[in-house]
PDB file of N, CA and C in Angstrom:
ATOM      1  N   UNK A   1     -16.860  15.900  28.480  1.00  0.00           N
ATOM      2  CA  UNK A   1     -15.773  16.724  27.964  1.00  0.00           C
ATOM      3  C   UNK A   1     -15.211  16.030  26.727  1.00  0.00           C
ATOM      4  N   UNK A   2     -15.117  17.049  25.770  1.00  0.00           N
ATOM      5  CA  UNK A   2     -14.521  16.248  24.472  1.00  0.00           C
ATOM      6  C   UNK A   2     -13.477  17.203  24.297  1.00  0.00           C
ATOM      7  N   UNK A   3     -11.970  16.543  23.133  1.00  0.00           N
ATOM      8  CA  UNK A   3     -11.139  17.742  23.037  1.00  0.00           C
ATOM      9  C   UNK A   3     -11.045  17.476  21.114  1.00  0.00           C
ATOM     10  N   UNK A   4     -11.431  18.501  20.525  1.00  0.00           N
ATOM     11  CA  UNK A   4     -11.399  18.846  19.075  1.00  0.00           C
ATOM     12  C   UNK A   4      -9.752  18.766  18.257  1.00  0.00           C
ATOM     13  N   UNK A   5      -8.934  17.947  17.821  1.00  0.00           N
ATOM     14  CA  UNK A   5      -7.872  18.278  17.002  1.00  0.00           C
ATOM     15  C   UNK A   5      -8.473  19.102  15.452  1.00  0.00           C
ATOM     16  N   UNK A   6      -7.944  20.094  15.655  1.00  0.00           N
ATOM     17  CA  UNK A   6      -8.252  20.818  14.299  1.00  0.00           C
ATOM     18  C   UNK A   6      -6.953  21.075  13.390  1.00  0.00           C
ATOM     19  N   UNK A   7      -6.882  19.722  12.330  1.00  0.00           N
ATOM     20  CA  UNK A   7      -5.491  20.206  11.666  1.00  0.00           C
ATOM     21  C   UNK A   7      -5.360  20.919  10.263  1.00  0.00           C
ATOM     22  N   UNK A   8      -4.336  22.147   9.943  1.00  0.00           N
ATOM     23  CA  UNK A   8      -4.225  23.160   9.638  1.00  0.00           C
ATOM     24  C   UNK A   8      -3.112  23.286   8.331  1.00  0.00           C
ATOM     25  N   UNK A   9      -3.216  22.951   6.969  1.00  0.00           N
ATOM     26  CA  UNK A   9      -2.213  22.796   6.587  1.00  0.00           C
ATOM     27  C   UNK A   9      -1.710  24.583   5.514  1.00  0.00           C
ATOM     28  N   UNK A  10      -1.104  25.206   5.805  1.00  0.00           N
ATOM     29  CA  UNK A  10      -0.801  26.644   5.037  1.00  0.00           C
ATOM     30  C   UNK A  10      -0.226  26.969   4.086  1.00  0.00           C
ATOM     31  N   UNK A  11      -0.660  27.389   3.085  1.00  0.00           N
ATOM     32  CA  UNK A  11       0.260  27.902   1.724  1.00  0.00           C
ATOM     33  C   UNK A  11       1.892  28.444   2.100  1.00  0.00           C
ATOM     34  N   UNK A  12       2.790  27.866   2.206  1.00  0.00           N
ATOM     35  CA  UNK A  12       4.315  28.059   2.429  1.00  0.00           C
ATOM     36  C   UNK A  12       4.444  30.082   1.977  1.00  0.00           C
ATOM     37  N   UNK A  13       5.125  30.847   3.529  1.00  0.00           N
ATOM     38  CA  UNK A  13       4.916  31.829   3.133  1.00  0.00           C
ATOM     39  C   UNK A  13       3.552  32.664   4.107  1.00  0.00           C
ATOM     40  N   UNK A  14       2.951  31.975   4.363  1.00  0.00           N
ATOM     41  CA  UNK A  14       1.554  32.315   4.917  1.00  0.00           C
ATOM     42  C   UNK A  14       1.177  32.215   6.478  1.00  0.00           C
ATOM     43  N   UNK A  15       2.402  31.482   6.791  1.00  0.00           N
ATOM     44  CA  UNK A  15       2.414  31.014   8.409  1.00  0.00           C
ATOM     45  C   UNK A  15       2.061  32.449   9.041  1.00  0.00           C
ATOM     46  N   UNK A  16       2.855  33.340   9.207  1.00  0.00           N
ATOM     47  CA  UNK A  16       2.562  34.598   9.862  1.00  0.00           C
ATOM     48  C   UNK A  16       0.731  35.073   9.529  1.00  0.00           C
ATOM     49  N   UNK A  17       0.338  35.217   8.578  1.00  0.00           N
ATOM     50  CA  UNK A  17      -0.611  35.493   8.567  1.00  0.00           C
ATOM     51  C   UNK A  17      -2.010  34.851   9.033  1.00  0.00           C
ATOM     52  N   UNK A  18      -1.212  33.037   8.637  1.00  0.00           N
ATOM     53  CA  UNK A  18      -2.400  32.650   9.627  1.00  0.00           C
ATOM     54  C   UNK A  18      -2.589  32.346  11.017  1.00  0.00           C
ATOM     55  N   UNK A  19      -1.546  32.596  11.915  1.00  0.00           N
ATOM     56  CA  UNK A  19      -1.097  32.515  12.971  1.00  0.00           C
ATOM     57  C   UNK A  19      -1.583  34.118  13.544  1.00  0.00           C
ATOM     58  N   UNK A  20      -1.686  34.959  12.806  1.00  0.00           N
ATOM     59  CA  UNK A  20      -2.487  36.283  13.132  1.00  0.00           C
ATOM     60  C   UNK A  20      -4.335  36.409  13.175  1.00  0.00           C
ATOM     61  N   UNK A  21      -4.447  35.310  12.482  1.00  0.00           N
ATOM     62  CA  UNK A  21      -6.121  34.798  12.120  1.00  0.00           C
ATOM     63  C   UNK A  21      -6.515  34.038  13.508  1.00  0.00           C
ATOM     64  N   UNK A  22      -5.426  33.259  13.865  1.00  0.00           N
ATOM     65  CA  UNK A  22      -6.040  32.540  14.576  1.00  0.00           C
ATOM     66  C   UNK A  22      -6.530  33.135  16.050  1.00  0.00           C
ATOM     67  N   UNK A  23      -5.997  34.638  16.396  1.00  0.00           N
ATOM     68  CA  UNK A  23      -6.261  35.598  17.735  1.00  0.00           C
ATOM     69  C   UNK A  23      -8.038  35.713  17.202  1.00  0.00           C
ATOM     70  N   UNK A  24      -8.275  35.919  15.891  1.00  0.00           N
ATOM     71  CA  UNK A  24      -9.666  36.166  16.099  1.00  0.00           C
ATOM     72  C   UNK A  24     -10.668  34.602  16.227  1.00  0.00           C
ATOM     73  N   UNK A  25     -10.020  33.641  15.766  1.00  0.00           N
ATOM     74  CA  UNK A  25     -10.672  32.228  15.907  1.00  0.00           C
ATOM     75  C   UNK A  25     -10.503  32.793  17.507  1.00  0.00           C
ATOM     76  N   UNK A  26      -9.375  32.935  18.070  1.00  0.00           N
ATOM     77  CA  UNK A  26      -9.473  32.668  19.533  1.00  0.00           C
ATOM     78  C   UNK A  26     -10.529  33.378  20.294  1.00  0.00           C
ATOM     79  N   UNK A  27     -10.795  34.487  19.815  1.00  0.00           N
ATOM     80  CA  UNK A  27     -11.470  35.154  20.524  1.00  0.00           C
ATOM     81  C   UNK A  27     -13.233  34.762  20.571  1.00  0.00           C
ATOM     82  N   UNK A  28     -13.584  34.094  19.298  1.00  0.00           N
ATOM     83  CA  UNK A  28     -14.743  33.772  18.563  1.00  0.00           C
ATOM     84  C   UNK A  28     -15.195  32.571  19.618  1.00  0.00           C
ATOM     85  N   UNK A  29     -13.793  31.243  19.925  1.00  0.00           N
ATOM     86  CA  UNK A  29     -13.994  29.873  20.590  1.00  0.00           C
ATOM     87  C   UNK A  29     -14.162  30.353  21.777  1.00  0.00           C
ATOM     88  N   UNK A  30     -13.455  31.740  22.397  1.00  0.00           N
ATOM     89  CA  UNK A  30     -13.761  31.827  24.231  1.00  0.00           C
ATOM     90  C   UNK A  30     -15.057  32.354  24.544  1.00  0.00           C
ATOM     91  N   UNK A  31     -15.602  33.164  23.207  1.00  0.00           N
ATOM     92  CA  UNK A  31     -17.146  33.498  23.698  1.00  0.00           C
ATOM     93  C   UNK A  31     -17.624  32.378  23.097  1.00  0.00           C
ATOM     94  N   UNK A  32     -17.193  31.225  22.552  1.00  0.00           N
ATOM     95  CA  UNK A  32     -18.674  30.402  22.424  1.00  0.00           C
ATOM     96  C   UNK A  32     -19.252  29.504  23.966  1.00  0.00           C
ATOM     97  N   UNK A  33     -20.134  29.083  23.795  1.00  0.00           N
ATOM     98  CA  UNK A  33     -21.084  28.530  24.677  1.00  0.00           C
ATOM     99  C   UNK A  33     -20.330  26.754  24.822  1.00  0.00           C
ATOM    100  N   UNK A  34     -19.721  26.512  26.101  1.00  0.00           N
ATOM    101  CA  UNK A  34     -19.358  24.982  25.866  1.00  0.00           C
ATOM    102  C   UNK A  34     -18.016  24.998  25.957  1.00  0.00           C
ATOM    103  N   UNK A  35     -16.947  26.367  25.150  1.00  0.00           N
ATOM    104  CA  UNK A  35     -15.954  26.093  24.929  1.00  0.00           C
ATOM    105  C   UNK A  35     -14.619  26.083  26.537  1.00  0.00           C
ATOM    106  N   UNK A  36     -14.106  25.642  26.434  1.00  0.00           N
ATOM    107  CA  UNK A  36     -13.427  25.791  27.542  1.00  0.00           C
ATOM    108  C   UNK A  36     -11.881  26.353  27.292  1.00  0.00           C
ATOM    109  N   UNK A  37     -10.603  25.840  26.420  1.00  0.00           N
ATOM    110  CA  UNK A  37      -9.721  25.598  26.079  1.00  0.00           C
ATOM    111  C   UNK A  37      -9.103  25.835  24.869  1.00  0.00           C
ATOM    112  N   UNK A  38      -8.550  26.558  24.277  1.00  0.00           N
ATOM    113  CA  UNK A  38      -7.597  26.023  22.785  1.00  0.00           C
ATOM    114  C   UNK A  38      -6.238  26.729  22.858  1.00  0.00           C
ATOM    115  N   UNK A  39      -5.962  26.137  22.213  1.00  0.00           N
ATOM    116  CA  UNK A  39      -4.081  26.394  21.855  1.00  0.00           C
ATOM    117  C   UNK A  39      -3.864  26.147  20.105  1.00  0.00           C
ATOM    118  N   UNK A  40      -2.835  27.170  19.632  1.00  0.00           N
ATOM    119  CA  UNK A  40      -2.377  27.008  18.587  1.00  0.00           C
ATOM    120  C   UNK A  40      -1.073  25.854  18.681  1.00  0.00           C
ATOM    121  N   UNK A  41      -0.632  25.172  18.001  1.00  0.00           N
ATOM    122  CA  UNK A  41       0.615  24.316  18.399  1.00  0.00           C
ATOM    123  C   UNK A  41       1.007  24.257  16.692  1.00  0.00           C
ATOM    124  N   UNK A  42       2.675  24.384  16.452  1.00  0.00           N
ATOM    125  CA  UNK A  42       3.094  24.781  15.151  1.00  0.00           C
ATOM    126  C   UNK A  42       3.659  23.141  14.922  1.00  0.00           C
ATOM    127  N   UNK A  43       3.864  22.747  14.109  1.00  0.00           N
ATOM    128  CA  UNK A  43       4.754  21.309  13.716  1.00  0.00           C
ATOM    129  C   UNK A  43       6.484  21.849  13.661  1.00  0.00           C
ATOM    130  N   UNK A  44       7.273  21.335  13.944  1.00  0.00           N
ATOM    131  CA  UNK A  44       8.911  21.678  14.180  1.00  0.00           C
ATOM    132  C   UNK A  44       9.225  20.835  12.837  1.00  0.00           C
ATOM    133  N   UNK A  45       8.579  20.207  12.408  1.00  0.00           N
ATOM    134  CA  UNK A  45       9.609  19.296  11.181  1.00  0.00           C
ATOM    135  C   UNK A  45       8.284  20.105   9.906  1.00  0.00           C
ATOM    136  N   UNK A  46       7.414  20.619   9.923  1.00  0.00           N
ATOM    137  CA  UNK A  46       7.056  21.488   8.578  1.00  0.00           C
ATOM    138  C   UNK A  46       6.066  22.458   9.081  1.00  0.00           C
ATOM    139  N   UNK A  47       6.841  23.649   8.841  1.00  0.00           N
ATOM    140  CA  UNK A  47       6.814  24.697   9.963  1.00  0.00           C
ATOM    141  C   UNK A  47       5.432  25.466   8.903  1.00  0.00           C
ATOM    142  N   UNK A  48       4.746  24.702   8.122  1.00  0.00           N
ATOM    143  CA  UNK A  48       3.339  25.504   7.457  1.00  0.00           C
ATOM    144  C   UNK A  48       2.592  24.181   8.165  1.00  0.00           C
ATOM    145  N   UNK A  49       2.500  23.897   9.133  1.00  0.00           N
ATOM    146  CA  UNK A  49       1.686  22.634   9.121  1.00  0.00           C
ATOM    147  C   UNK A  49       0.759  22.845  10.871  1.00  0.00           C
ATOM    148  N   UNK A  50      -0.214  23.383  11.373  1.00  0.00           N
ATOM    149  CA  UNK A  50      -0.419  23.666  12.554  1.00  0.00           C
ATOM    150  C   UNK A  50      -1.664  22.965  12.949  1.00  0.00           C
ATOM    151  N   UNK A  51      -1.524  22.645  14.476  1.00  0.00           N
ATOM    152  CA  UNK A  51      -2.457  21.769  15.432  1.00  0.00           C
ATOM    153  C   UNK A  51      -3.568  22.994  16.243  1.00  0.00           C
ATOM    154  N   UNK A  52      -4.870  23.069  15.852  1.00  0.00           N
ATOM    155  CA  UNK A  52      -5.600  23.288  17.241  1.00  0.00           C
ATOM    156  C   UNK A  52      -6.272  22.654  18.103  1.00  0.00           C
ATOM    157  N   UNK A  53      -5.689  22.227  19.278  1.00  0.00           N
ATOM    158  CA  UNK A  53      -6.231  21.647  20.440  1.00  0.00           C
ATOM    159  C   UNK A  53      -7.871  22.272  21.094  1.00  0.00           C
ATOM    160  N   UNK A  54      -8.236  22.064  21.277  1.00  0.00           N
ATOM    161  CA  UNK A  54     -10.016  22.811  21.590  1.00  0.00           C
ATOM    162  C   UNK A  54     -10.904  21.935  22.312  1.00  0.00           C
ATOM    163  N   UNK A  55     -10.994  22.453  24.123  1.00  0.00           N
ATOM    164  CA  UNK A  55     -11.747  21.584  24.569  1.00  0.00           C
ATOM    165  C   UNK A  55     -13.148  21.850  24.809  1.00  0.00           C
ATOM    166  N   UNK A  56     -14.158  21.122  25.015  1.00  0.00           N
ATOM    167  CA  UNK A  56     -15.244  21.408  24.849  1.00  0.00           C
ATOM    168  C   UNK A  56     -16.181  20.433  25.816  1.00  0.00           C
ATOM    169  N   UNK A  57     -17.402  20.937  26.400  1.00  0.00           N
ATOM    170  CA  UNK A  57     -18.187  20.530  27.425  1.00  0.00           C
ATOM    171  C   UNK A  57     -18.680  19.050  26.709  1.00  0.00           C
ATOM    172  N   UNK A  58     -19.090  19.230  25.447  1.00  0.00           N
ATOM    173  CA  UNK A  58     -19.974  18.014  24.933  1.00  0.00           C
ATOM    174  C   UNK A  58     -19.387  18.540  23.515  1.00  0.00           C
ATOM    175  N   UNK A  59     -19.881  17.167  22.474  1.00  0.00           N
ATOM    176  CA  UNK A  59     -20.172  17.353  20.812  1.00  0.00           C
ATOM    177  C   UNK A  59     -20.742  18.071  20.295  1.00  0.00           C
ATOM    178  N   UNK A  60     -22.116  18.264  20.986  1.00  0.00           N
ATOM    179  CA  UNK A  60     -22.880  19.504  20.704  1.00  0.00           C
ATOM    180  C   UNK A  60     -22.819  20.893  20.941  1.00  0.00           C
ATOM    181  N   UNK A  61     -21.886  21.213  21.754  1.00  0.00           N
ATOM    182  CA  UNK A  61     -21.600  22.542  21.475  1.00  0.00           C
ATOM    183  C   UNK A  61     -20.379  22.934  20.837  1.00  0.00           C
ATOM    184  N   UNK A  62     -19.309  21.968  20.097  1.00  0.00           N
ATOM    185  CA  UNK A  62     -18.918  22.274  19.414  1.00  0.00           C
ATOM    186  C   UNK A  62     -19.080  22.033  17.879  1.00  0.00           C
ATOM    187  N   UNK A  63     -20.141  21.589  17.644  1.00  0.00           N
ATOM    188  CA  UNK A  63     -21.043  21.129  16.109  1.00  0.00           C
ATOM    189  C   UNK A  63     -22.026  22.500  16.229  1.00  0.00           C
ATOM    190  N   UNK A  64     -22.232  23.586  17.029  1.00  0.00           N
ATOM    191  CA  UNK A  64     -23.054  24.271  16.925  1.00  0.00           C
ATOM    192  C   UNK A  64     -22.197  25.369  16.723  1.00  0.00           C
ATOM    193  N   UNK A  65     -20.793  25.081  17.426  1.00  0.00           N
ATOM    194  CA  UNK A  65     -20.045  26.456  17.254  1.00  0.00           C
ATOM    195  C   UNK A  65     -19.783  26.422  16.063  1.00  0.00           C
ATOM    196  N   UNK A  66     -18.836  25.530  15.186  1.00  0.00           N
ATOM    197  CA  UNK A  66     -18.723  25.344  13.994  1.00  0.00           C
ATOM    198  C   UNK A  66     -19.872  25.956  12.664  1.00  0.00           C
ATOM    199  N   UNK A  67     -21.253  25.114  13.141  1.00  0.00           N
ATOM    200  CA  UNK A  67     -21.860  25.846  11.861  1.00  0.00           C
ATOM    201  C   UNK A  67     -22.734  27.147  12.310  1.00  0.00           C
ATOM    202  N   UNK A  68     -21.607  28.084  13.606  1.00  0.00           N
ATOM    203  CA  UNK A  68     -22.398  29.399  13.964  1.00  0.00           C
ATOM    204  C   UNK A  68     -21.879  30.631  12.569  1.00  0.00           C
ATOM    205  N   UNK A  69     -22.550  31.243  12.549  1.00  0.00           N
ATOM    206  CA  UNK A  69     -22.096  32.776  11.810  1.00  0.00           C
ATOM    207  C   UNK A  69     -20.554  33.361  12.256  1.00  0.00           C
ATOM    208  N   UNK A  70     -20.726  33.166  13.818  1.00  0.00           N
ATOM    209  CA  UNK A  70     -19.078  33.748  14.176  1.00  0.00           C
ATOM    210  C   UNK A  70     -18.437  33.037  13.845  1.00  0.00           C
ATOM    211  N   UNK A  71     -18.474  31.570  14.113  1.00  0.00           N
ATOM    212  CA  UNK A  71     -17.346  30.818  13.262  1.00  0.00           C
ATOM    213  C   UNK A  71     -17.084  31.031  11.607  1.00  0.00           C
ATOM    214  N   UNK A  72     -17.807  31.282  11.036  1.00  0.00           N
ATOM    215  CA  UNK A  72     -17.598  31.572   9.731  1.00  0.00           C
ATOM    216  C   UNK A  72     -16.767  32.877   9.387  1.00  0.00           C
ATOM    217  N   UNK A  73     -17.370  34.080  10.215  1.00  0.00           N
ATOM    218  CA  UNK A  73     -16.973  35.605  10.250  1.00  0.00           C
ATOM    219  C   UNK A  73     -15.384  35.220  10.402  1.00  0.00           C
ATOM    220  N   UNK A  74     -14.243  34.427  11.054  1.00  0.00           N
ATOM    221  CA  UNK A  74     -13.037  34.203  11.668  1.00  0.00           C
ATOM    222  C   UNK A  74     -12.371  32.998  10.483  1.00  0.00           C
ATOM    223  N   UNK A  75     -13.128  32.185  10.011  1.00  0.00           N
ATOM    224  CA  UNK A  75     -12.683  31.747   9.156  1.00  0.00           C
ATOM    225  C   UNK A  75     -12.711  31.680   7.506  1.00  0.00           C
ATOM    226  N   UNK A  76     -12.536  32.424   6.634  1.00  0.00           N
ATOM    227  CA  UNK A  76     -13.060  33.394   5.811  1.00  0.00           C
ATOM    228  C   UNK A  76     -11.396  33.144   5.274  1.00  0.00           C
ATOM    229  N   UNK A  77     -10.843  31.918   5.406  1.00  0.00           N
ATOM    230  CA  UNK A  77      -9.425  31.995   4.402  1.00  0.00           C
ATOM    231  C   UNK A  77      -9.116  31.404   3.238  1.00  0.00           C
ATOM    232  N   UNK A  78      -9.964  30.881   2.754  1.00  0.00           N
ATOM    233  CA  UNK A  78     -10.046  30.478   1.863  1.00  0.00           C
ATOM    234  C   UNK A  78     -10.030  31.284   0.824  1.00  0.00           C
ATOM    235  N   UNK A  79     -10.953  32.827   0.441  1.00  0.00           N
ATOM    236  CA  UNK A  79     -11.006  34.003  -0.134  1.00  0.00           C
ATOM    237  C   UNK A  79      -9.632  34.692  -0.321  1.00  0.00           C
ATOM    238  N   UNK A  80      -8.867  34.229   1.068  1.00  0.00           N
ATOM    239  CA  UNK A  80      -7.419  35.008   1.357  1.00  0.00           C
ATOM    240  C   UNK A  80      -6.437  33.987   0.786  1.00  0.00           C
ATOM    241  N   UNK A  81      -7.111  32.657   0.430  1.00  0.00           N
ATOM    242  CA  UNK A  81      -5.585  31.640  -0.185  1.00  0.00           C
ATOM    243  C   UNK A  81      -4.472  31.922   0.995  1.00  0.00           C
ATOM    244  N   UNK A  82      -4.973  31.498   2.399  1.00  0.00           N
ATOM    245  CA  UNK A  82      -3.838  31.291   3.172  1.00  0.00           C
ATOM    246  C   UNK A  82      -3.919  30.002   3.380  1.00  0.00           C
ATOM    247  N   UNK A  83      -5.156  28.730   3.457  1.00  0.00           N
ATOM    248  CA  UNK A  83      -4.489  27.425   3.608  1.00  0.00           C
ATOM    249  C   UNK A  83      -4.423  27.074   2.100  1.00  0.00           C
ATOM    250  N   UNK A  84      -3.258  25.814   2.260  1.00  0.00           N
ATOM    251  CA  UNK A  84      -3.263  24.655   0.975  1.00  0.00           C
ATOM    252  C   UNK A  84      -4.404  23.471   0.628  1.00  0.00           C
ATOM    253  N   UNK A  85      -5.001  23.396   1.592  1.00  0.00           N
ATOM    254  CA  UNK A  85      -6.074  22.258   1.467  1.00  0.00           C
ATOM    255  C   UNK A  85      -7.157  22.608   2.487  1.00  0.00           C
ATOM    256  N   UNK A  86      -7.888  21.578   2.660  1.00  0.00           N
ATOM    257  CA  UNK A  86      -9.465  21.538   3.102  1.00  0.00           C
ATOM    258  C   UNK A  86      -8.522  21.239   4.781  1.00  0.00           C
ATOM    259  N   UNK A  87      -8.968  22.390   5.848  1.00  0.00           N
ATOM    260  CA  UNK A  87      -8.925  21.595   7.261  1.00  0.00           C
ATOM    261  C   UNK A  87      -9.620  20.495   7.347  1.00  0.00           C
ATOM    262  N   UNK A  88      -8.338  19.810   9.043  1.00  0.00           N
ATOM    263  CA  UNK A  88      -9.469  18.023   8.773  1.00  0.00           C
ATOM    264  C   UNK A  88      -9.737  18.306  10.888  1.00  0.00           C
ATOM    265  N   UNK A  89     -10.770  18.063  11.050  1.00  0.00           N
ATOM    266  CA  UNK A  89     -10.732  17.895  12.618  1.00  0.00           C
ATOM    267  C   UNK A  89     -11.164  16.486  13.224  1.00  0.00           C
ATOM    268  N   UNK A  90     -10.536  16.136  14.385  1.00  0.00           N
ATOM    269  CA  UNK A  90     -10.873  15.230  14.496  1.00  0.00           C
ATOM    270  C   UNK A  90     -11.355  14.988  16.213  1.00  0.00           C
ATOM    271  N   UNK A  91     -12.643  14.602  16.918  1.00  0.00           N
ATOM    272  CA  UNK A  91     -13.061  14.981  17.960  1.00  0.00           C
ATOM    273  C   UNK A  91     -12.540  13.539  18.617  1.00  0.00           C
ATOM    274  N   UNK A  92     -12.161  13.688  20.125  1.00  0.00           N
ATOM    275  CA  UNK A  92     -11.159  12.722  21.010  1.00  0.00           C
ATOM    276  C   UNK A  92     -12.484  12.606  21.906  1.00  0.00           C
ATOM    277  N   UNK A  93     -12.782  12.145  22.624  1.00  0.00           N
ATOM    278  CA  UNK A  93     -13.910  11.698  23.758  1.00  0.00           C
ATOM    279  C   UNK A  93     -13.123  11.477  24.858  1.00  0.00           C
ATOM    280  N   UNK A  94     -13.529  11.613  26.115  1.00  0.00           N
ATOM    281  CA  UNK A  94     -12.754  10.999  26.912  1.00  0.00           C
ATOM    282  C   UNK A  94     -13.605  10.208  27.767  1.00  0.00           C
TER     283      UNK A  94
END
């Protein structure tokens, strides 16, 4: 079991919209293969700044979800200029 931090930083202004994106990430991570878990979590001290938690059976099925087609189809914001920078993730082992 591994758990994925996926951190999220948003063009000020944009929170609502990407917080509406993320129902279809959600829906994309519960049909993938491996996935078990995720949660959106917002930051209280910079309220464009968001955490996804994402647990997962092994590394490999979430390195496969990532460079799948559905993952791409859900994340497609860059075109939309809703984040400020490059997401950073970072995988926890247990």
């Amino acid at each position: 079991m591994i758990t994925v931090g996926m951190n999220y930083h948003v063009i000020e202004g944009k929170q609502a919209d990407f917080e509406e994106k993320f129902a279809g990430v959600l829906e994309a991570l519960n049909a993938a293969e491996g996935h078990t878990n995720s949660t959106l979590w917002k930051d209280v001290s910079d309220q464009a700044s968001y955490l996804i938690t994402s647990e997962w059976s092994d590394e490999q099925a979430f390195q496969t979800f990532i460079q799948s087609p559905e993952f791409r189809a859900v994340t497609n914001w860059g075109k939309e200029q809703i984040l400020s920078g490059r997401p950073q993730h970072k995988i926890y082992k247990s």
